[in-house]
Protein backbone atom coordinates (compact mmCIF):
# COMPACT_ATOMS: atom_id res chain seq x y z
CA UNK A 1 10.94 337.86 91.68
CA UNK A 2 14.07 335.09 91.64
CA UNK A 3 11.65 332.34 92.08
CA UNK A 4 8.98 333.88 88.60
CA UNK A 5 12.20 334.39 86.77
CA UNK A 6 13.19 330.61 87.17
CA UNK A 7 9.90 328.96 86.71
CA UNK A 8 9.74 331.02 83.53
CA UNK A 9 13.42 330.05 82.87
CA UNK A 10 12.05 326.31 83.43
CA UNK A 11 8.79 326.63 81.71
CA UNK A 12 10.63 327.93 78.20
CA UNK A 13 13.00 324.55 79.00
CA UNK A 14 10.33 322.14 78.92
CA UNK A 15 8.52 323.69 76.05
CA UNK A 16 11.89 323.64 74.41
CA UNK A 17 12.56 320.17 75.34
CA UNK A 18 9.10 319.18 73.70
CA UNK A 19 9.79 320.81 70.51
CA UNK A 20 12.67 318.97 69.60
CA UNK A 21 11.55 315.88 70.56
CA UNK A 22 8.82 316.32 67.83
CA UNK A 23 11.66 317.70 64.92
CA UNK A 24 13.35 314.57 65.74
CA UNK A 25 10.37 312.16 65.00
CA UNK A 26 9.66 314.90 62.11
CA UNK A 27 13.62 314.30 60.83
CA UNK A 28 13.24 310.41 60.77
CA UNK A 29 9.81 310.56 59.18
CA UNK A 30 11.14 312.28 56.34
CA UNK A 31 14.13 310.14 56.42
CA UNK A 32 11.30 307.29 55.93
CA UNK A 33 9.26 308.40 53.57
CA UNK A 34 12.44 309.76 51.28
CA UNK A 35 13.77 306.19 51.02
CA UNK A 36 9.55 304.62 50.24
CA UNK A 37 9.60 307.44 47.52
CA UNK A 38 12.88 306.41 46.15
CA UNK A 39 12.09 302.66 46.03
CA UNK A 40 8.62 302.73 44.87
CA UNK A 41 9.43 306.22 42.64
CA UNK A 42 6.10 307.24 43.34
CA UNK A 43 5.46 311.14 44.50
CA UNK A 44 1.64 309.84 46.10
CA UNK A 45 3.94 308.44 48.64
CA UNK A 46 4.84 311.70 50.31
CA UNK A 47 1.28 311.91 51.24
CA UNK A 48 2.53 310.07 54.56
CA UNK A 49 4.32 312.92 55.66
CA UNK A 50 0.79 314.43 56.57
CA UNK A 51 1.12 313.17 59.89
CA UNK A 52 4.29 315.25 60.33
CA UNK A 53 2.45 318.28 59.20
CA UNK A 54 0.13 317.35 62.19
CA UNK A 55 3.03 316.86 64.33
CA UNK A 56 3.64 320.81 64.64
CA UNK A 57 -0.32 321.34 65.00
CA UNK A 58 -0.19 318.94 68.20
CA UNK A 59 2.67 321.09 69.67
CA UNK A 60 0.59 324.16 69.84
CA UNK A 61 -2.41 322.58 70.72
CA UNK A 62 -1.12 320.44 73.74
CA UNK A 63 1.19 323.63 74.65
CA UNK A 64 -2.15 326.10 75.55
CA UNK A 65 -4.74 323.17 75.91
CA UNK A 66 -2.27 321.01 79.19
CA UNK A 67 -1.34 323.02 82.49
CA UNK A 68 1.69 320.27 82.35
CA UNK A 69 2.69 320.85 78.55
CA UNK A 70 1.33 316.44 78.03
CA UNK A 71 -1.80 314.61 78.54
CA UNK A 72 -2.19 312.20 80.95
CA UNK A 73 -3.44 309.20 79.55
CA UNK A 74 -2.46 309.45 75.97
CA UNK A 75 0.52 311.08 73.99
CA UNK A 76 -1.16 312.37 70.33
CA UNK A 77 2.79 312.89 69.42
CA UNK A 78 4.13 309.85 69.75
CA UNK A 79 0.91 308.50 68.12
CA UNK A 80 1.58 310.64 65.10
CA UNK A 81 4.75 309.69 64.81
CA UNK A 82 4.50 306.12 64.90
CA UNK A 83 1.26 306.58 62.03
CA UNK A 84 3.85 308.99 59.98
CA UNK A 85 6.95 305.55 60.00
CA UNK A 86 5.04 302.34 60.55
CA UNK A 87 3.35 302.30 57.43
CA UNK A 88 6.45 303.20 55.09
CA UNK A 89 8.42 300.08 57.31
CA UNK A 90 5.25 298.25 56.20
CA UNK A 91 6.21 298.83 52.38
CA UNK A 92 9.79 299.11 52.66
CA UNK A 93 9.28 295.47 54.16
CA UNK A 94 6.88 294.47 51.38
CA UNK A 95 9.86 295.24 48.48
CA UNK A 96 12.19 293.03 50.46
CA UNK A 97 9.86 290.20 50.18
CA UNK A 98 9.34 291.34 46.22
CA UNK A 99 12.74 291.44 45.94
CA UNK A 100 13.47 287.70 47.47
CA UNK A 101 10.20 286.55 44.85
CA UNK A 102 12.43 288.03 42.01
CA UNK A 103 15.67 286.76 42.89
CA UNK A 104 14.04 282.75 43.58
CA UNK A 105 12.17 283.21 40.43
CA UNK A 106 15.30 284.51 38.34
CA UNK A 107 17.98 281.96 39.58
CA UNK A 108 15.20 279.06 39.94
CA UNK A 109 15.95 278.40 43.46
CA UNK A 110 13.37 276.35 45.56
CA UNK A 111 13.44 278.48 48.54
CA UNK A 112 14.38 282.41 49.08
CA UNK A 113 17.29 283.67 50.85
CA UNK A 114 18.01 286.28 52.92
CA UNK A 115 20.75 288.04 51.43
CA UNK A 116 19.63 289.14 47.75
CA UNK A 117 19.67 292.54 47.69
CA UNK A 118 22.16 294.73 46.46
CA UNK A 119 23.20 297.95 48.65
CA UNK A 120 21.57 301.25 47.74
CA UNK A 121 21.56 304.75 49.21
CA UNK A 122 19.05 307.30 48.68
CA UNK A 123 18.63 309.15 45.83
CA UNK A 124 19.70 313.29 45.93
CA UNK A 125 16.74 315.18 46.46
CA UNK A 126 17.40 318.91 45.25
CA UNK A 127 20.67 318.58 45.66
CA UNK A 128 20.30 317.37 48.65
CA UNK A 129 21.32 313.41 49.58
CA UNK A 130 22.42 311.35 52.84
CA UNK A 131 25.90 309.45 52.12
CA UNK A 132 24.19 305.82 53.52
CA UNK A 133 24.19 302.92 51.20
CA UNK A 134 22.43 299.72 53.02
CA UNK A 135 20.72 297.02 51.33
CA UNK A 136 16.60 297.01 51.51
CA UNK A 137 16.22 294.38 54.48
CA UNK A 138 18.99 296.24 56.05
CA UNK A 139 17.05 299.59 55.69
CA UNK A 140 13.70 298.46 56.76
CA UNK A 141 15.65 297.49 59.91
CA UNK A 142 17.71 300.61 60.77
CA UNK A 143 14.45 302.36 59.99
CA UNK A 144 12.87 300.10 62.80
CA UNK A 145 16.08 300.40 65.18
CA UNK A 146 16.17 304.17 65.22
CA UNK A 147 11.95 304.19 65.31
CA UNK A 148 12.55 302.41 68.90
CA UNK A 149 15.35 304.30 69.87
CA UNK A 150 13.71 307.89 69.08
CA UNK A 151 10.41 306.66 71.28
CA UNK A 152 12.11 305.96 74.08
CA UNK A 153 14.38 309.46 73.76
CA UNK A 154 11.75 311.18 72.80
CA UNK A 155 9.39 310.10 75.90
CA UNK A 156 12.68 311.59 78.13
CA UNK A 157 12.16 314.52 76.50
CA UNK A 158 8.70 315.61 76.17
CA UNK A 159 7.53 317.24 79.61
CA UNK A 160 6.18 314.87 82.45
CA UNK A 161 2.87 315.71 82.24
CA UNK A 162 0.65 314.31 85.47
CA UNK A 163 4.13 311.85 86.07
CA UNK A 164 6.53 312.20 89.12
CA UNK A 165 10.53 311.98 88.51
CA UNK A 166 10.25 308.71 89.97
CA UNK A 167 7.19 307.16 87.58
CA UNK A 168 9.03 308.63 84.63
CA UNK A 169 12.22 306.44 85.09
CA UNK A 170 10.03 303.79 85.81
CA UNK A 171 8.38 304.41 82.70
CA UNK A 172 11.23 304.67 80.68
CA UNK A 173 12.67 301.41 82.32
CA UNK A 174 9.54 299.53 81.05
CA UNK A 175 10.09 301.37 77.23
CA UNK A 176 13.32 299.95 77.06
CA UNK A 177 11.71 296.48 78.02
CA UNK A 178 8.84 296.96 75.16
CA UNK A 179 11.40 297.99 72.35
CA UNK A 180 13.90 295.49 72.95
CA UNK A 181 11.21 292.56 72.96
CA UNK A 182 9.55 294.32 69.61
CA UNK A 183 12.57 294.62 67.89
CA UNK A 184 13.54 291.05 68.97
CA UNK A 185 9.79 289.74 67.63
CA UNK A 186 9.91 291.17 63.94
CA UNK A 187 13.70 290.26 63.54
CA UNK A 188 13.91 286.87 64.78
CA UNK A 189 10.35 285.49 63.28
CA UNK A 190 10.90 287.12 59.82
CA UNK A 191 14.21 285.98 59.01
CA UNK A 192 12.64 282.63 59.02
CA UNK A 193 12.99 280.61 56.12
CA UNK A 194 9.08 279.76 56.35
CA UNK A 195 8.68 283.71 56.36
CA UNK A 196 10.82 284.67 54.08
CA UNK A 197 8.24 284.47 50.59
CA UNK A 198 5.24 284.04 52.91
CA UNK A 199 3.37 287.44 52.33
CA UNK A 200 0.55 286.29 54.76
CA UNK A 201 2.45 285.52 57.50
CA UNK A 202 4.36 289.08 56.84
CA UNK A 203 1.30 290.72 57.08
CA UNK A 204 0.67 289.21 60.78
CA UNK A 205 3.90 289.48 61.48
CA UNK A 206 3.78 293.30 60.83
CA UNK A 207 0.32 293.80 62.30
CA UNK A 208 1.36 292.10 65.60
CA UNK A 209 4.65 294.53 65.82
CA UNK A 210 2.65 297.86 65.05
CA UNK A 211 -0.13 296.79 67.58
CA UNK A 212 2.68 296.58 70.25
CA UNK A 213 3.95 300.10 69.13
CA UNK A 214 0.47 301.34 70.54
CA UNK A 215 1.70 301.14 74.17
CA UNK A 216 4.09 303.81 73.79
CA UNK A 217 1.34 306.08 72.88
CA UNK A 218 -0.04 304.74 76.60
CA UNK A 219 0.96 306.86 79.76
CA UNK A 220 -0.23 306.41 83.01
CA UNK A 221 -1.26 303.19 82.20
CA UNK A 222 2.21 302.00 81.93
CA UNK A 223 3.11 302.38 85.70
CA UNK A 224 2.10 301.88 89.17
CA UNK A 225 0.83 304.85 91.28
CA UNK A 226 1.29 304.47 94.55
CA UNK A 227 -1.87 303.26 96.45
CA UNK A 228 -3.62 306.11 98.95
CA UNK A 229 -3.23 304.42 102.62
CA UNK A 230 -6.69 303.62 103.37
CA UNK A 231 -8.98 305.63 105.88
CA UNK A 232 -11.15 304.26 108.37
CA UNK A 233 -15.05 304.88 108.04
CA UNK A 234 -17.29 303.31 105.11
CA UNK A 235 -15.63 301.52 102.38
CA UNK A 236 -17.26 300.06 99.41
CA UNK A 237 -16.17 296.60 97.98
CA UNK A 238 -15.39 296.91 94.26
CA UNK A 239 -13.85 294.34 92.16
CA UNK A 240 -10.22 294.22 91.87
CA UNK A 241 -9.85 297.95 93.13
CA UNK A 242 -12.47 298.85 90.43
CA UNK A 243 -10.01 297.20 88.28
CA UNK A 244 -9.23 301.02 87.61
CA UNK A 245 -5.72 300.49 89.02
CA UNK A 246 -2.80 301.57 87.28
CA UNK A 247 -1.03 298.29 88.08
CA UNK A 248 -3.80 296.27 87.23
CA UNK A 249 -4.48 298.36 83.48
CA UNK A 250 -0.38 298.45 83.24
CA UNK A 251 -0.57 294.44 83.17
CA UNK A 252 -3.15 294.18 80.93
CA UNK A 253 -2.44 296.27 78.43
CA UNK A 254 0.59 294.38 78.30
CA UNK A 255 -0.76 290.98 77.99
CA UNK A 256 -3.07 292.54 75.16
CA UNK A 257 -0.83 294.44 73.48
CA UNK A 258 2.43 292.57 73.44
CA UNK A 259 2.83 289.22 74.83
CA UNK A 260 -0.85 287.02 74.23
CA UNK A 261 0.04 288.21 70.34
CA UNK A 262 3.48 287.41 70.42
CA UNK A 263 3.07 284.03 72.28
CA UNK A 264 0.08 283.26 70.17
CA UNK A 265 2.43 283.54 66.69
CA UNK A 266 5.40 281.97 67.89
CA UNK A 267 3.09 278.90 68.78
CA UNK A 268 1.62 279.16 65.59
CA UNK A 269 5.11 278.93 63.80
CA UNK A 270 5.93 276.46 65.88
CA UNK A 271 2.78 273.74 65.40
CA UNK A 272 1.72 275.04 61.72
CA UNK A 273 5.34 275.40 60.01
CA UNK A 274 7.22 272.96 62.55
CA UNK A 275 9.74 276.18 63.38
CA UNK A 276 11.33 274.53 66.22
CA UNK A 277 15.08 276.22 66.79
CA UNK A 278 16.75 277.59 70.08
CA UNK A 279 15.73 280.89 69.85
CA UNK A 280 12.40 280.06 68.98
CA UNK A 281 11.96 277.44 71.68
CA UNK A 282 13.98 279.94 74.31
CA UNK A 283 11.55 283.31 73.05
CA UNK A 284 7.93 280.71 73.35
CA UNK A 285 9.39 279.73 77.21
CA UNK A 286 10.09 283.30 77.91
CA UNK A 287 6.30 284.65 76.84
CA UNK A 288 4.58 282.27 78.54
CA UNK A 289 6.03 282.48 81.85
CA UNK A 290 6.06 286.76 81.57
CA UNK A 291 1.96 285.87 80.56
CA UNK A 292 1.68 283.65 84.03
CA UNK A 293 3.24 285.71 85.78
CA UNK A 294 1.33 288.96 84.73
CA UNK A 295 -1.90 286.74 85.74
CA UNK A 296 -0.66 286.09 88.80
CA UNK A 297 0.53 289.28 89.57
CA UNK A 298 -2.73 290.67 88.85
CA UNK A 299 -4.64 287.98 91.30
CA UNK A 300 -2.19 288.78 93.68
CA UNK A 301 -3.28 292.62 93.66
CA UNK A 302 -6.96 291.29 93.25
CA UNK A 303 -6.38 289.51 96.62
CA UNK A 304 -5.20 292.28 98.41
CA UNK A 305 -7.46 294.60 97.70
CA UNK A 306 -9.80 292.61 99.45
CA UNK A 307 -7.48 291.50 102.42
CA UNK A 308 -7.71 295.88 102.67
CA UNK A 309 -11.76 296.52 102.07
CA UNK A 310 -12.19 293.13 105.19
CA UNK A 311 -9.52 294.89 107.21
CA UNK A 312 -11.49 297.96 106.69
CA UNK A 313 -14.59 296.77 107.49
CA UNK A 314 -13.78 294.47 110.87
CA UNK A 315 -12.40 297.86 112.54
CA UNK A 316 -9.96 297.14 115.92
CA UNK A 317 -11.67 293.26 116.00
CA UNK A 318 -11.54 290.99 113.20
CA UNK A 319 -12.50 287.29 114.46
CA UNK A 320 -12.11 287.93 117.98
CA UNK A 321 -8.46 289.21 117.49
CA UNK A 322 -7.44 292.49 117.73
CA UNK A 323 -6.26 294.71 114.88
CA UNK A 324 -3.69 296.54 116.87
CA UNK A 325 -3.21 299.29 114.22
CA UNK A 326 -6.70 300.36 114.90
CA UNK A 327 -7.03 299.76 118.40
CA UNK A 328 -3.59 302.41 118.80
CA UNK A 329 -5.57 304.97 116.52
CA UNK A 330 -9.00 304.48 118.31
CA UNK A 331 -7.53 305.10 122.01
CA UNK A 332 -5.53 308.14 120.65
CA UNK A 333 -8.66 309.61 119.54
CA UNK A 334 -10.42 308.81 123.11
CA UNK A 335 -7.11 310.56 124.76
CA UNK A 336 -7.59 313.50 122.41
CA UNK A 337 -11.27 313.69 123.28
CA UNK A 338 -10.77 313.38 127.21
CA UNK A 339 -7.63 315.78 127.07
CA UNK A 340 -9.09 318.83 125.13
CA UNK A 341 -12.14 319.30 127.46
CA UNK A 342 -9.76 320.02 130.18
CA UNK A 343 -7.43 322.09 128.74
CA UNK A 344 -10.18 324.55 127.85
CA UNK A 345 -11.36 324.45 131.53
CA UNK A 346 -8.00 325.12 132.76
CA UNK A 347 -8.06 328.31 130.15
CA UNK A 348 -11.82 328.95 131.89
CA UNK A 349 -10.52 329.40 135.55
């Protein structure tokens, strides 16, 4: 009776847990879409809090449709939440650069600068207001600061799902890797002065960021499961483990989702718009050694696979050498074999 009463106890925990993970990404949507609406004064804009509304639908629906309370593969909440902010960063970014046009084009300077913007809070909202007053590139920013902060939180909180204690920190761990190299992407390449008044290169700029969000909506792909110990018997020979791996997927999905696109654009900057600087130089180094060494990492687990499947295969002899591993576990079984039969015909007389 103790034990029902405390995995009931635990049970209404998690689900609790779960819930206000989704009211926070719910609270800073609204906060997001409240300062769009005030800037662009335009009440079609609220139409991106749909994604909120969908927010509470997901709750209910991954609550009775997951024995675990979260999907394996695939989080629909974080997903919603990132579609409910991303694209109100996208147009709170797109009045900064308006804002930088207006001020070159008013005080007839030659290039823009970064710091044109007067502060501004939000506007009261039935009475209701939030005592913040930040200038626009400032609030694109904290928006984009606290949108990394609440996925990472907000992964802690929401139940495990099909992950152990252990994969969870380790997925966390890697979280804290993907925002802090996102967050260092969009601030570093579009404060410079090339970017500043180049919409185009905004746009990319943006698009590369968001498609890097992605992997936070990505579960089990984002850590390693520990390998099965292989048994002896027939073994089929797949490529790369099937390349169905969780190390292997883990790797790629970060080469395609974060650091090919941010190497490729930073190499771009560099060779198109000559925008050679420390950081730039330091950030260009830093991608293409993590994209090396995510290649080699995954011919490295390529490789042993197959060292495993030809270890598998050549049973207690591989080329006239003997596996001793095998040849322990093949006389045990003989033992076993000659032992039982005559402890049943002891039993017999």
């Amino acid at each position: 009776m103790a034990h029902k009463c405390f995995t009931c106890v635990a049970h209404i925990f998690e689900k609790g847990k779960a819930l206000i993970a989704r009211v926070l990404f719910i609270i800073h949507g609204i906060i997001t879409v409240w300062r769009v609406t005030d800037v662009y004064d335009d009440p079609l804009l609220y139409l991106l809090c749909i994604p909120m509304g969908l927010l509470i639908a997901e709750f209910f629906v991954t609550t009775c449709c997951t024995s675990d309370g979260e999907w394996k593969w695939f989080c629909p909440s974080v997903f919603l939440y990132i579609v409910s902010v991303v694209p109100g960063i996208w147009l709170l970014q797109y009045d900064v650069y308006h804002a930088r046009q207006t001020y070159k084009e008013v005080h007839g300077l030659e290039e823009c600068g970064y710091d044109t913007v007067n502060e501004t809070g939000l506007r009261a909202i039935q009475g209701v207001s939030i005592p913040i007053a930040l200038s626009s590139d400032e609030w694109a920013l904290a928006l984009e600061q606290v949108l990394l902060i609440l996925l990472i939180i907000g992964r802690w909180l929401l139940p495990k799902g099909a992950l152990t204690r252990d994969q969870l920190s380790q997925l966390l761990l890697v979280y804290i890797g993907i925002a802090a190299d996102s967050l260092e992407f969009s601030l570093e390449t579009l404060k410079e002065p090339d970017v500043l008044c180049n919409l185009l290169l905004i746009v990319i700029i943006l698009a590369i960021w968001s498609w890097s969000l992605l992997q936070f909506c990505l579960v089990m792909t984002a850590v390693a499961a520990p390998k099965p110990r292989m048994a002896t018997g027939k073994h089929e020979r797949t490529f790369c483990g099937g390349c169905c791996e969780n190390e292997i997927w883990a790797l790629m999905m970060s080469v395609v989702l974060q650091d090919a696109p941010f190497l490729t654009m930073r190499l771009y900057l560099m060779v198109k718009y000559k925008v050679v600087n420390q950081m730039m130089l330091f950030f260009t180094c830093k991608n293409t050694m993590v994209v090396l060494l995510q290649f080699y990492r995954m011919a490295i687990l390529c490789m042993n696979e197959d060292d495993d499947y030809d270890d598998a295969e050549s049973g207690p002899v591989k080329n006239g050498k003997t596996n001793t591993l095998e040849f322990v576990e093949m006389i045990n079984d003989d033992v076993k074999c000659v032992v039982m039969p005559e402890k049943e015909n002891n039993k017999e007389k």
